[in-house]
C-alpha atoms as a PDB file:
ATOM      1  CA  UNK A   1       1.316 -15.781 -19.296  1.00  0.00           C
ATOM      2  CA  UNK A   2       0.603 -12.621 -21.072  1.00  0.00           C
ATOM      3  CA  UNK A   3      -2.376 -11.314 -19.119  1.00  0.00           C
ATOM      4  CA  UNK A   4       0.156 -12.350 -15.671  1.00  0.00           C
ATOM      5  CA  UNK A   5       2.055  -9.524 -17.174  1.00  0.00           C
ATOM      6  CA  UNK A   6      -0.097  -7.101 -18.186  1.00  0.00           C
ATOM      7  CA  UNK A   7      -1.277  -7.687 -14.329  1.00  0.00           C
ATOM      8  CA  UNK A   8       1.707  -7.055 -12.953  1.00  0.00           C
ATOM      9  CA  UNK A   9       2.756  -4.009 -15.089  1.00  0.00           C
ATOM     10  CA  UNK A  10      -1.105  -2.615 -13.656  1.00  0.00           C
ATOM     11  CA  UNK A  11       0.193  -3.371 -10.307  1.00  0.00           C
ATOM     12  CA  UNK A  12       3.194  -1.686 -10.314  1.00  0.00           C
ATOM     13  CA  UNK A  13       1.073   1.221 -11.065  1.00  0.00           C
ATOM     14  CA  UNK A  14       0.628   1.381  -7.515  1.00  0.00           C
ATOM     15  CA  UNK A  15       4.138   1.100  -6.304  1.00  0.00           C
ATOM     16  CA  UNK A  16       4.537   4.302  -8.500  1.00  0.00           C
ATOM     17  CA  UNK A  17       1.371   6.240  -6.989  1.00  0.00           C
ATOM     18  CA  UNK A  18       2.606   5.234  -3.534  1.00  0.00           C
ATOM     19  CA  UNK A  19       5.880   6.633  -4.159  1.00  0.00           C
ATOM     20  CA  UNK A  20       4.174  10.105  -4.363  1.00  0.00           C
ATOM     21  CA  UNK A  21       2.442   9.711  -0.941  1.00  0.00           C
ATOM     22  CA  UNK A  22       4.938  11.651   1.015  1.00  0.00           C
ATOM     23  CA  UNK A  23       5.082  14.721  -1.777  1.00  0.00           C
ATOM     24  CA  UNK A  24       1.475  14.848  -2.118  1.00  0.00           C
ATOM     25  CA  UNK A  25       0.723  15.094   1.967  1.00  0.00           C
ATOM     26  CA  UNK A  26       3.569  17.792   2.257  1.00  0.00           C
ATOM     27  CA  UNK A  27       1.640  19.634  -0.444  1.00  0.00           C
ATOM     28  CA  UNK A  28      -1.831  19.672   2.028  1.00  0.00           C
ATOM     29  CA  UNK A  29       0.156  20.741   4.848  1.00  0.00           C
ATOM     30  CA  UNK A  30       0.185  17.737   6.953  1.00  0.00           C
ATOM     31  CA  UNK A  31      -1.771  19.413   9.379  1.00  0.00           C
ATOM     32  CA  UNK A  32      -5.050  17.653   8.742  1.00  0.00           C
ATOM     33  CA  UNK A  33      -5.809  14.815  11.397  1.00  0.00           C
ATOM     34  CA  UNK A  34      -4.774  11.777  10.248  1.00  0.00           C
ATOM     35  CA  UNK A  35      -8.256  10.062  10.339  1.00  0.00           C
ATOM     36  CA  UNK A  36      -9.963  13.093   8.495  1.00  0.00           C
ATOM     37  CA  UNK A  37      -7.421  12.721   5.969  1.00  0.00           C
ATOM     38  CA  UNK A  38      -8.160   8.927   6.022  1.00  0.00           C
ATOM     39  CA  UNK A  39     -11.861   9.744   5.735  1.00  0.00           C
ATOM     40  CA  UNK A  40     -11.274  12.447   3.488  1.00  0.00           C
ATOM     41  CA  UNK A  41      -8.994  10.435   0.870  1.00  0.00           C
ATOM     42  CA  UNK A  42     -10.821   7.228   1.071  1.00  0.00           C
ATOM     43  CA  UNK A  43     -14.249   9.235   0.367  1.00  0.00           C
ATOM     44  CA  UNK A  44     -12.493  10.937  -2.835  1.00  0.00           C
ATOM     45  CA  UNK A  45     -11.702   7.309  -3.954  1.00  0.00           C
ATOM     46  CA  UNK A  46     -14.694   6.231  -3.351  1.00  0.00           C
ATOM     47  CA  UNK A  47     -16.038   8.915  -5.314  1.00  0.00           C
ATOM     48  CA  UNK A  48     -13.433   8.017  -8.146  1.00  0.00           C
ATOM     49  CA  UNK A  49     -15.321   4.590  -8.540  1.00  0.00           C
ATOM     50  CA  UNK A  50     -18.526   6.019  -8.455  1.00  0.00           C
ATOM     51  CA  UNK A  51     -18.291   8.373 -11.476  1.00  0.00           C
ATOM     52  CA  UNK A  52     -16.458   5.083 -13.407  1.00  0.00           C
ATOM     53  CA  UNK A  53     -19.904   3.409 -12.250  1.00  0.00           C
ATOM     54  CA  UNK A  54     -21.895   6.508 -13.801  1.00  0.00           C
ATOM     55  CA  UNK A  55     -19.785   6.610 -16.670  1.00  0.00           C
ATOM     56  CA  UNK A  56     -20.771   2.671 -17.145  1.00  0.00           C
ATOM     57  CA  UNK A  57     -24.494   3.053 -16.464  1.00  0.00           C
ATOM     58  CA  UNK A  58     -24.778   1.888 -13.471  1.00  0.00           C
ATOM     59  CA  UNK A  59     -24.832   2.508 -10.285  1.00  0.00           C
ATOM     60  CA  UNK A  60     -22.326  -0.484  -8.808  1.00  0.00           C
ATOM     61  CA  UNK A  61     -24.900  -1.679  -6.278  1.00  0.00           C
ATOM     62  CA  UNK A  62     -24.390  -5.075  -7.069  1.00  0.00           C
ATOM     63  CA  UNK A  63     -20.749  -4.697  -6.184  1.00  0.00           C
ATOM     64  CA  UNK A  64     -21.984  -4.769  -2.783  1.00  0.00           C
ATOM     65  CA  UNK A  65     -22.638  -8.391  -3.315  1.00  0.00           C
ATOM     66  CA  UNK A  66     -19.317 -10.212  -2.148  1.00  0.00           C
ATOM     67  CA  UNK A  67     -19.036 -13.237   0.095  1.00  0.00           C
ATOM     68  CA  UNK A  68     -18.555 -12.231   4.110  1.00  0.00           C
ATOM     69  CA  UNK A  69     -14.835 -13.172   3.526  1.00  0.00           C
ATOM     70  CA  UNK A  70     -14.224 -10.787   0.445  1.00  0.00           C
ATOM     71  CA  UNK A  71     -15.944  -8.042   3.138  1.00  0.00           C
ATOM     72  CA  UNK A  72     -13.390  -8.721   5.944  1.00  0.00           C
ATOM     73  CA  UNK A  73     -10.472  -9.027   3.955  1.00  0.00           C
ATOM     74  CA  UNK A  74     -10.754  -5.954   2.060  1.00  0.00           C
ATOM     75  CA  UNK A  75     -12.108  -3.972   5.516  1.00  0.00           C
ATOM     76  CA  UNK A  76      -9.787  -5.171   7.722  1.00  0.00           C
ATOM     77  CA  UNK A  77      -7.190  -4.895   4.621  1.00  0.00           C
ATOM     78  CA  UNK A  78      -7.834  -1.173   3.556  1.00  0.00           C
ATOM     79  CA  UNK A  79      -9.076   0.196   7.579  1.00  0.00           C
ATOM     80  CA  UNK A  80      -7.302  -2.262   9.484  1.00  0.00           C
ATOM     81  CA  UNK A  81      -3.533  -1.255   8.134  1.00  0.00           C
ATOM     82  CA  UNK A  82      -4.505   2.386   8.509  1.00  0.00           C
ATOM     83  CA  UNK A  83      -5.451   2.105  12.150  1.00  0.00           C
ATOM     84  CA  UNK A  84      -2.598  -0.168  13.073  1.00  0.00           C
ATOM     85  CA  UNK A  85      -0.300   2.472  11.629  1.00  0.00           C
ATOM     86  CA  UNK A  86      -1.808   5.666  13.269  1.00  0.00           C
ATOM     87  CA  UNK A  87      -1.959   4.214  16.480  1.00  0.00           C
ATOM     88  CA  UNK A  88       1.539   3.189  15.990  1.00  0.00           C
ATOM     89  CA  UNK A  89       2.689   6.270  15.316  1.00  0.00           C
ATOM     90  CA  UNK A  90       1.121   7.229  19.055  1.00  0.00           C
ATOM     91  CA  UNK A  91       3.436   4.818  20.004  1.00  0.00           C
ATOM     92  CA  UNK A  92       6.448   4.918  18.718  1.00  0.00           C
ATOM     93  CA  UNK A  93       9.182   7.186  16.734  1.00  0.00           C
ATOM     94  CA  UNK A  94       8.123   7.731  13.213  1.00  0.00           C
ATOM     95  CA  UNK A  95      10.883   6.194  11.447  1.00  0.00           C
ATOM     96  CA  UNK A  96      11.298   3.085  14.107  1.00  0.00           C
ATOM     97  CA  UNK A  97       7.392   2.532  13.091  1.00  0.00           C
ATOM     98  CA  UNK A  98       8.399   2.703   9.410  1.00  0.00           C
ATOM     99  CA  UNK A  99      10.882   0.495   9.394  1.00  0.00           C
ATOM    100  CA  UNK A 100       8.883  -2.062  10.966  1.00  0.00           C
ATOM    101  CA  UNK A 101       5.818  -1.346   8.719  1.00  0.00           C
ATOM    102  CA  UNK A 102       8.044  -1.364   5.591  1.00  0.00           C
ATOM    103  CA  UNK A 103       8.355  -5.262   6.033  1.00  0.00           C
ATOM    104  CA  UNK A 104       5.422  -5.742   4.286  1.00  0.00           C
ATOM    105  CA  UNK A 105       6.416  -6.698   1.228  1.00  0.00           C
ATOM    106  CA  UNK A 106       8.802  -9.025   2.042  1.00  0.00           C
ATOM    107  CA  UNK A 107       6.322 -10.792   4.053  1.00  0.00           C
ATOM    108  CA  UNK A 108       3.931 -10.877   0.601  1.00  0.00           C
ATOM    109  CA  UNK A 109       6.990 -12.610  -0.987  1.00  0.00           C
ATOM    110  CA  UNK A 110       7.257 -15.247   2.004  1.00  0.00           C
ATOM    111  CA  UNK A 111       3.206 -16.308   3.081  1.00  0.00           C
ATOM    112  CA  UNK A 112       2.561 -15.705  -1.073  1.00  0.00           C
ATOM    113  CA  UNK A 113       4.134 -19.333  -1.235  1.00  0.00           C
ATOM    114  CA  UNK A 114       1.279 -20.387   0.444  1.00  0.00           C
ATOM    115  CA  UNK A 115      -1.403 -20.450  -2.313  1.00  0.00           C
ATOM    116  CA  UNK A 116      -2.249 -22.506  -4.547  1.00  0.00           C
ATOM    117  CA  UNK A 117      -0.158 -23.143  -7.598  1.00  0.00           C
ATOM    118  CA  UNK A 118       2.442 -20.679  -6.083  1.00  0.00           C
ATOM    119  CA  UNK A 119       6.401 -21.754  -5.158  1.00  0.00           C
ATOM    120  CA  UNK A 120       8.666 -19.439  -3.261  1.00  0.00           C
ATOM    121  CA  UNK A 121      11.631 -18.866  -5.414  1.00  0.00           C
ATOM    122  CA  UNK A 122      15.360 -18.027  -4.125  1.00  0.00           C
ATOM    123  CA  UNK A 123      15.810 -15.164  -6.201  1.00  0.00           C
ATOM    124  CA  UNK A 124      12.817 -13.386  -4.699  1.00  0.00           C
ATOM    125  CA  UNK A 125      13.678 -14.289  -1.528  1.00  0.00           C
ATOM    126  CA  UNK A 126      17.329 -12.447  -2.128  1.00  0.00           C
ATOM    127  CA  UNK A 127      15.933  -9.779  -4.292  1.00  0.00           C
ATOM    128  CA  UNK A 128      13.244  -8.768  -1.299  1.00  0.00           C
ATOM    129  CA  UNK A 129      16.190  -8.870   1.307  1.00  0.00           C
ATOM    130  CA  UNK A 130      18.551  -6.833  -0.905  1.00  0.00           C
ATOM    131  CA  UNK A 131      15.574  -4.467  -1.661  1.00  0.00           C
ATOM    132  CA  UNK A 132      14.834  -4.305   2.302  1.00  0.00           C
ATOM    133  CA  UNK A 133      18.068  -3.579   3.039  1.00  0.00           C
ATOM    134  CA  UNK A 134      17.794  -0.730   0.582  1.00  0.00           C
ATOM    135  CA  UNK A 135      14.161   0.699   1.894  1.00  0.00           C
ATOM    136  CA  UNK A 136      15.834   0.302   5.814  1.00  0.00           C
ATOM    137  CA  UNK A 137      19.220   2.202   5.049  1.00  0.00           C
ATOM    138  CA  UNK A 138      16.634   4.830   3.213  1.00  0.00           C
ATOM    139  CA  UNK A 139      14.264   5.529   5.880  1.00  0.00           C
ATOM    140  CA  UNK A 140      16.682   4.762   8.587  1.00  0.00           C
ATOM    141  CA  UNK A 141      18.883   8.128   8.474  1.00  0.00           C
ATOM    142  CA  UNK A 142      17.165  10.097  10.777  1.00  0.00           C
ATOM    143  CA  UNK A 143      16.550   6.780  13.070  1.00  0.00           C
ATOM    144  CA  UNK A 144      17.177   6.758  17.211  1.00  0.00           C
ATOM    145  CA  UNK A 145      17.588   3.141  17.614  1.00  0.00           C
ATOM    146  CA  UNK A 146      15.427   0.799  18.849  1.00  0.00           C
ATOM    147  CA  UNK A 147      14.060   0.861  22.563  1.00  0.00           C
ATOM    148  CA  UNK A 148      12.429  -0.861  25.314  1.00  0.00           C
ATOM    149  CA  UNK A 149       9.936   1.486  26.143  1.00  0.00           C
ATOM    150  CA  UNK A 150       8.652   1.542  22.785  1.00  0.00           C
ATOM    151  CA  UNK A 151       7.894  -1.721  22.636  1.00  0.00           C
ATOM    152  CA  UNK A 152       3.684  -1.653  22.191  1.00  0.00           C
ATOM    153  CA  UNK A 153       4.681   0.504  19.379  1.00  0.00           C
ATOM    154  CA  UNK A 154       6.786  -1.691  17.786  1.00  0.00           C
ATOM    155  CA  UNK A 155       4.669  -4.637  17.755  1.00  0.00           C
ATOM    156  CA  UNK A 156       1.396  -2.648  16.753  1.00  0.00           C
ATOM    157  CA  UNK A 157       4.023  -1.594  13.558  1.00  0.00           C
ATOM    158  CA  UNK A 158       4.332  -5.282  12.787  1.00  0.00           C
ATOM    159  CA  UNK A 159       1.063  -5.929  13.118  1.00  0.00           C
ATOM    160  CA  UNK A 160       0.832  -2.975  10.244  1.00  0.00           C
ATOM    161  CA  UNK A 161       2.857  -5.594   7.919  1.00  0.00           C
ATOM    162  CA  UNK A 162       1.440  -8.286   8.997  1.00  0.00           C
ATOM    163  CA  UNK A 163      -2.367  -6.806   7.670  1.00  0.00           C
ATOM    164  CA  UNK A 164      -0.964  -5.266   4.826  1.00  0.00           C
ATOM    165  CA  UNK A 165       0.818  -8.500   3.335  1.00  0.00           C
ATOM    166  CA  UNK A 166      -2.269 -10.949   4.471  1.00  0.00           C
ATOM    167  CA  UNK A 167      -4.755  -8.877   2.611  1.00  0.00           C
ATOM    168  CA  UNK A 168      -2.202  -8.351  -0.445  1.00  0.00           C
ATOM    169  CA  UNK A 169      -2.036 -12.363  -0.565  1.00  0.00           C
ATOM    170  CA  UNK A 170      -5.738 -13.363   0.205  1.00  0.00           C
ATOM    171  CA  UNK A 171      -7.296 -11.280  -1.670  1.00  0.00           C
ATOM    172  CA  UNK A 172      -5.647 -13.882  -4.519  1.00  0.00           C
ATOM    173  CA  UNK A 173      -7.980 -16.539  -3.046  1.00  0.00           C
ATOM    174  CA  UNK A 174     -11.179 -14.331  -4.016  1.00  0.00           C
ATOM    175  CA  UNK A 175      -9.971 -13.247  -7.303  1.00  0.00           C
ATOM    176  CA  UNK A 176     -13.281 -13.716  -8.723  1.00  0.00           C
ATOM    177  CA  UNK A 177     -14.606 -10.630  -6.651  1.00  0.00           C
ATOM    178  CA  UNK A 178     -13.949  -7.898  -9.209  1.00  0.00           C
ATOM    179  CA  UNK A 179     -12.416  -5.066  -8.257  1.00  0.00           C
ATOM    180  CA  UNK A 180     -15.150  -2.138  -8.580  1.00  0.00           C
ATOM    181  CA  UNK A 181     -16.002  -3.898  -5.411  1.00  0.00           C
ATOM    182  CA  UNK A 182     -13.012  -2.205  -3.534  1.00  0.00           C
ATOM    183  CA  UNK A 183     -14.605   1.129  -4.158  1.00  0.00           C
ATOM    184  CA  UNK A 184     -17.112   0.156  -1.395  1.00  0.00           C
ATOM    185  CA  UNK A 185     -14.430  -1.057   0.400  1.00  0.00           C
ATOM    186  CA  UNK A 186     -12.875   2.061   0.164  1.00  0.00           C
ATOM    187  CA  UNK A 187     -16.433   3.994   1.071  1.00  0.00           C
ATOM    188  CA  UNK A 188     -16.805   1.816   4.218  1.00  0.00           C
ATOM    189  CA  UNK A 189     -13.103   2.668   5.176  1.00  0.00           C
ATOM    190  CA  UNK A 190     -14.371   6.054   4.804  1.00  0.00           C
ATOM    191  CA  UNK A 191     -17.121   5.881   7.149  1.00  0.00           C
ATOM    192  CA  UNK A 192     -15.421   4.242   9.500  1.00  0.00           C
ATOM    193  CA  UNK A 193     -12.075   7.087   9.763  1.00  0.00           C
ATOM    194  CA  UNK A 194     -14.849   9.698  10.071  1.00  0.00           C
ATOM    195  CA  UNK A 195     -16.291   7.875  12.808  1.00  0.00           C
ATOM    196  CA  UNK A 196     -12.940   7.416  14.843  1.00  0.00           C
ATOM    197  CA  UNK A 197     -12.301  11.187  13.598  1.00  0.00           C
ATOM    198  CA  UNK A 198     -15.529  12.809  15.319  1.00  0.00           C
ATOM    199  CA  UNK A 199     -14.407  10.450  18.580  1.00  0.00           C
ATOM    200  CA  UNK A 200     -10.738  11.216  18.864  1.00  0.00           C
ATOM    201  CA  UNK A 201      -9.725  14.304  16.610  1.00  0.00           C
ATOM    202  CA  UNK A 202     -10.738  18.300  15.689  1.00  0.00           C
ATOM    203  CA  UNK A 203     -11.192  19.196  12.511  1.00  0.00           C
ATOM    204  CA  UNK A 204      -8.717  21.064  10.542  1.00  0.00           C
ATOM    205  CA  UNK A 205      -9.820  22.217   6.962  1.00  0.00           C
ATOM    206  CA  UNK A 206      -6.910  22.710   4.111  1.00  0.00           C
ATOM    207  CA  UNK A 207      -5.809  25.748   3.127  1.00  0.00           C
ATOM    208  CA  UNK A 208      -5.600  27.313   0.348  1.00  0.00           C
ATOM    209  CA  UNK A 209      -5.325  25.979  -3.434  1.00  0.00           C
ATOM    210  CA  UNK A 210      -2.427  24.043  -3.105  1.00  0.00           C
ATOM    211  CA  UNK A 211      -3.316  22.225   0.309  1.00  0.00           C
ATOM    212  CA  UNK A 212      -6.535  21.324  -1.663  1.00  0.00           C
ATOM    213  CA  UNK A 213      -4.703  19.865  -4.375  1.00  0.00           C
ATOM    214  CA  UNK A 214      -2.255  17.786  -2.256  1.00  0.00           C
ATOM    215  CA  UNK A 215      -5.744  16.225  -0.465  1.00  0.00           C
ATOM    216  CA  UNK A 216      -7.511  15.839  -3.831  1.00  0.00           C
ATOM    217  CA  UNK A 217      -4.273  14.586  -5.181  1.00  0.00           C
ATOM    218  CA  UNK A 218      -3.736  11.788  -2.499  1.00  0.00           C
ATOM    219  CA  UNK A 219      -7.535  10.710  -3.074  1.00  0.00           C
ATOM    220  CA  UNK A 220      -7.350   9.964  -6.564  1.00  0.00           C
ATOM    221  CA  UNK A 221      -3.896   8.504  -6.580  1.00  0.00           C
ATOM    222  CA  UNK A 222      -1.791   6.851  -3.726  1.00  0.00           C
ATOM    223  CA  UNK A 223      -5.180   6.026  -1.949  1.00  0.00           C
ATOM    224  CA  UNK A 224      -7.251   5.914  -5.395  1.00  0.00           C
ATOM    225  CA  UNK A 225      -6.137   4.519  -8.299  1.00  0.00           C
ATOM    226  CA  UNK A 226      -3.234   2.589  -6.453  1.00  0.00           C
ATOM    227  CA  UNK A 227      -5.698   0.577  -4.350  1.00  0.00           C
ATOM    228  CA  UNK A 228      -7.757  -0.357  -7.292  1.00  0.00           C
ATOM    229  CA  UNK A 229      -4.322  -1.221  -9.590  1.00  0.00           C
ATOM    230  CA  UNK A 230      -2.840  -3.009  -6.877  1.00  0.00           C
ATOM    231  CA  UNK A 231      -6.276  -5.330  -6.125  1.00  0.00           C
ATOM    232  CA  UNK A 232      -6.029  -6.393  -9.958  1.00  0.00           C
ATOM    233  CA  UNK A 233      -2.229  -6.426  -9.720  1.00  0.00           C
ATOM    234  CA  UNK A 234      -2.202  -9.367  -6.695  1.00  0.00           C
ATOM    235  CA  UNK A 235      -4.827 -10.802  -7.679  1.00  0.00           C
ATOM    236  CA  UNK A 236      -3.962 -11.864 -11.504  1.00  0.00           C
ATOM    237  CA  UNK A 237      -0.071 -10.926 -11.374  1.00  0.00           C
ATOM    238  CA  UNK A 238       3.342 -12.271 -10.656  1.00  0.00           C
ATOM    239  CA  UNK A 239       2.819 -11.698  -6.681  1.00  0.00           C
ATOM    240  CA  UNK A 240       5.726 -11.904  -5.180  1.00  0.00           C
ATOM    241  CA  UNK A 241       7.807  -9.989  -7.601  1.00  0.00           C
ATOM    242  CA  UNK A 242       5.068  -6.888  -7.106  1.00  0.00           C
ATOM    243  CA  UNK A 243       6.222  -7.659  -3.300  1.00  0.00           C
ATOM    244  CA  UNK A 244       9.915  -7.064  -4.144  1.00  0.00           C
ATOM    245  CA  UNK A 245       9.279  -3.760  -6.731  1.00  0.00           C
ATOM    246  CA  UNK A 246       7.015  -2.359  -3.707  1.00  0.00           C
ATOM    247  CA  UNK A 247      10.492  -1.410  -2.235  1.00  0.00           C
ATOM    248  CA  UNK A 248      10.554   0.964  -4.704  1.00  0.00           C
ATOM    249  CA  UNK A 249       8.064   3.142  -3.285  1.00  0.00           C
ATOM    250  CA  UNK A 250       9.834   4.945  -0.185  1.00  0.00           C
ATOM    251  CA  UNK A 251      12.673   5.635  -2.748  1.00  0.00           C
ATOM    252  CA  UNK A 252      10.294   7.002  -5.454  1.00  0.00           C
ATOM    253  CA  UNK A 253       9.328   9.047  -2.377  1.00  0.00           C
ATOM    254  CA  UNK A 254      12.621  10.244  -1.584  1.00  0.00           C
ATOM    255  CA  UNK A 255      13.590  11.538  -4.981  1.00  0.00           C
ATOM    256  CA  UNK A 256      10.505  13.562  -5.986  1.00  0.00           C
ATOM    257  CA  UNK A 257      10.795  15.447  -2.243  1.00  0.00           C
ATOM    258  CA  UNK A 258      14.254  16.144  -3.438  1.00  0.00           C
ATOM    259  CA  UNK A 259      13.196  16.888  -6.734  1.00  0.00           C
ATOM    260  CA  UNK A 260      10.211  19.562  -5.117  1.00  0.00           C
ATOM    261  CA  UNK A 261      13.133  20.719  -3.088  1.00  0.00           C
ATOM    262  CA  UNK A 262      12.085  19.254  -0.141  1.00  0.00           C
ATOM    263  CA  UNK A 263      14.848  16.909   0.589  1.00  0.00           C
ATOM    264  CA  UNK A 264      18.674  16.831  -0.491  1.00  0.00           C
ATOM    265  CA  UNK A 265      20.647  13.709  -2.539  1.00  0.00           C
ATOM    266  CA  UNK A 266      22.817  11.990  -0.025  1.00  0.00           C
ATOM    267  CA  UNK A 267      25.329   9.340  -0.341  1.00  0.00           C
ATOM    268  CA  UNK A 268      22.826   7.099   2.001  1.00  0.00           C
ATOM    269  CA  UNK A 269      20.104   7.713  -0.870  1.00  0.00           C
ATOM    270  CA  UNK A 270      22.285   6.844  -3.708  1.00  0.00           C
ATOM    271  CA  UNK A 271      23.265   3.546  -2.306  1.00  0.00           C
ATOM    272  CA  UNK A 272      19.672   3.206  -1.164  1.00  0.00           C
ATOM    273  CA  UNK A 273      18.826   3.472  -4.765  1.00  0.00           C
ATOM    274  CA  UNK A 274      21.276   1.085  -5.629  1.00  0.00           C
ATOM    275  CA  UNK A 275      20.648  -1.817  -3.666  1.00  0.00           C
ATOM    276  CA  UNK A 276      16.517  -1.511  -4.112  1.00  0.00           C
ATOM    277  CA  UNK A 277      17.333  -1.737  -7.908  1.00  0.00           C
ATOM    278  CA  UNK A 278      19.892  -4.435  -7.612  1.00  0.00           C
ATOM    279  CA  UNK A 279      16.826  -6.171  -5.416  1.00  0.00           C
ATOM    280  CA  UNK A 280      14.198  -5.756  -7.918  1.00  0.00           C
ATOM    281  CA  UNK A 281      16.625  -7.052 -10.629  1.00  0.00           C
ATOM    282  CA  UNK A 282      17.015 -10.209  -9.031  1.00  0.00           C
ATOM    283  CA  UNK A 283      13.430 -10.395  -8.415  1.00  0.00           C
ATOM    284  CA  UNK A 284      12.769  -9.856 -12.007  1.00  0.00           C
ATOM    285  CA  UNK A 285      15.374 -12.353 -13.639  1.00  0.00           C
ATOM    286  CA  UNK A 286      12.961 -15.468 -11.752  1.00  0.00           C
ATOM    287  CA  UNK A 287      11.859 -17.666 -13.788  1.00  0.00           C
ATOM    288  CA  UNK A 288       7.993 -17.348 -14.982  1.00  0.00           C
ATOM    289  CA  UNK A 289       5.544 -19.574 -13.418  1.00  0.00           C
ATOM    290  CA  UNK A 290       4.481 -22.453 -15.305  1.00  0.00           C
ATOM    291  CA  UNK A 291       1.958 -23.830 -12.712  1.00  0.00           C
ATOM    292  CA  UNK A 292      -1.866 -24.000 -14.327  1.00  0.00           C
ATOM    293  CA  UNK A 293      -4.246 -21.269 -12.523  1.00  0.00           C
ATOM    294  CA  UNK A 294      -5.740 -23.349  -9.887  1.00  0.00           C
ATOM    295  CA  UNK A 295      -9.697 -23.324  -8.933  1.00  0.00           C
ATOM    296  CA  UNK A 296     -10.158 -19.986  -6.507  1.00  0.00           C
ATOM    297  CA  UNK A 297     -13.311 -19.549  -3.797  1.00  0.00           C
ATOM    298  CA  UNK A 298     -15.784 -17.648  -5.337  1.00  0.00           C
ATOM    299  CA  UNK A 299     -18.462 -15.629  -3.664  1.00  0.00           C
END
C-alpha cells in the first residue's frame, strides 16, 4: 500500500506541471503554430529522456521493445489527444472545447472501474462531480453557450476526453512496460506534429530570451516530466483519485496567471477553488484499496 502512495504522490506531480501550461505558453508568445510547438515540446522531452538514458549508460534502444498494444496506446494516447484538441479548436470556441475536453478525468474515475482488481467508489464519483463543477464554473466565465453549428467541434472535444482517459486507464493493463519507454513515445509524437506542421502550418521561431524559456519550459515540464510522472502515477497509483486531483490543474493555472499578473482574482475563481478542493477532499477520504494486484499483460 505504500509504494500505491508513493505512486500517486509521483502522479500528482503532473497535475502540478500541467497547472503551469497556460503561464508557460503565455511566456513563448503563443504565436508559435500549435503543431511546431507540439513538435517542438515533445522533441525537448524526448531529449529529456535521452540525457537520463546517457546519464544511465545507455542508450534506451531496448525501450523500443514494447508489445504493438503498448505502441498504440501510448501513440494514439500522447498524438492522438493533441490532434483531437487542435482540430477542435478549428472547430469550435475555445472555452466550449475546454469544457468538453476537461471531462477527462472524470471519465478516468468512471471506465477506471473497469480493470482488474479495481471498484468504483461513491466518494470518487461525488468528489469528481464536485471537482467538475469547480473546473466548468472556472473555465466557463468567458463562455458563449453552447450551439448548433458547432456541433463537429463539440464532439471532436469529447473525443479529446475520451483518448485522454482511455490511455490514462490502459496504460494500467501494460504496467510492466516501463516508463523510459514513453520517451519514444514522446519522440514519435514528435515526428509526427512536425510532419502535420510542414503540411498545414508556417513556421514561426520564438523570440527573444523569454519566449525561449516559456518553449524550453513547456518541454521539460507540462509536456516532460508530467508525461513521464503521470505514466508511473496510473500505472502503480490510486487511479481514480489522480482522476479527481487532475481538476486541480486549470485552477493551478488560473492562480499563477494571476499571480504573473496576467489574470485578476474573481469571486467565480474563489468559489472555483472551493468546490475543486471540497472535490478532491472527498476523493481523498475513500477508503484504500484492499484488492491483491492482479496478473497484468506483459509485452
Amino acid at each position: 500500500m505504500a509504494s500505491v502512495n508513493a505512486a500517486t504522490w509521483i502522479g500528482s506531480i503532473s497535475v502540478l506541471l500541467w497547472g503551469t501550461l497556460a503561464l508557460l505558453t503565455k511566456l513563448s508568445g503563443g504565436e508559435i503554430p500549435e503543431f511546431q510547438l507540439m513538435a517542438m515540446t515533445f522533441g525537448i522531452a524526448f531529449l529529456l529522456m535521452c540525457s537520463r538514458w546517457v546519464f544511465s549508460g545507455h542508450s534506451g534502444v531496448h525501450y523500443l521493445r514494447q508489445s504493438p498494444l503498448a505502441w498504440c496506446i501510448g501513440i494514439v494516447g500522447l498524438f492522438g489527444y493533441h490532434f483531437a484538441y487542435f482540430k477542435a479548436m478549428t472547430l469550435a470556441p475555445a472555452v466550449e472545447v475546454s469544457l468538453l475536453a476537461y471531462l477527462w478525468p472524470l471519465l478516468i474515475v468512471l471506465l477506471s472501474a473497469f480493470l482488474p482488481g479495481e471498484k468504483l467508489r461513491a466518494q470518487y464519483i461525488v468528489g469528481a462531480l464536485v471537482a467538475l463543477a469547480g473546473c466548468w464554473l472556472l473555465i466557463s466565465r468567458n463562455a458563449d453557450g453552447f450551439a448548433w453549428e458547432n456541433l463537429p467541434g463539440y464532439l471532436v472535444a469529447l473525443s479529446c476526453a475520451l483518448i485522454w482517459s482511455s490511455y490514462s486507464v490502459l496504460s494500467r493493463l501494460v504496467r510492466s512496460v516501463p516508463t523510459d519507454a514513453v520517451g519514444w513515445f514522446c519522440g514519435v509524437t514528435a515526428i509526427l506534429a512536425l510532419i502535420c506542421h510542414l503540411l498545414w502550418e508556417e513556421t514561426v521561431w520564438p523570440e527573444g530570451v523569454l519566449q525561449w524559456i516559456g518553449l524550453v519550459g513547456l518541454g521539460l515540464g507540462p509536456v516532460g516530466v508530467a508525461f513521464f510522472t503521470w505514466d508511473h502515477g496510473v500505472k502503480h497509483g490510486n487511479i481514480q483519485l489522480l482522476g479527481t486531483l487532475a481538476y486541480s490543474a486549470p485552477l493551478i493555472s488560473v492562480i499563477l496567471l494571476i499571480l504573473a499578473g496576467f489574470g485578476e482574482a474573481t469571486v467565480a475563481v474563489l468559489s472555483a477553488s472551493i468546490l475543486i478542493v471540497i472535490g478532491s477532499l472527498i476523493a481523498g477520504r475513500a477508503k484504500s484499496r484492499t484488492v491483491a494486484e492482479p496478473e497484468l499483460l506483459t509485452d
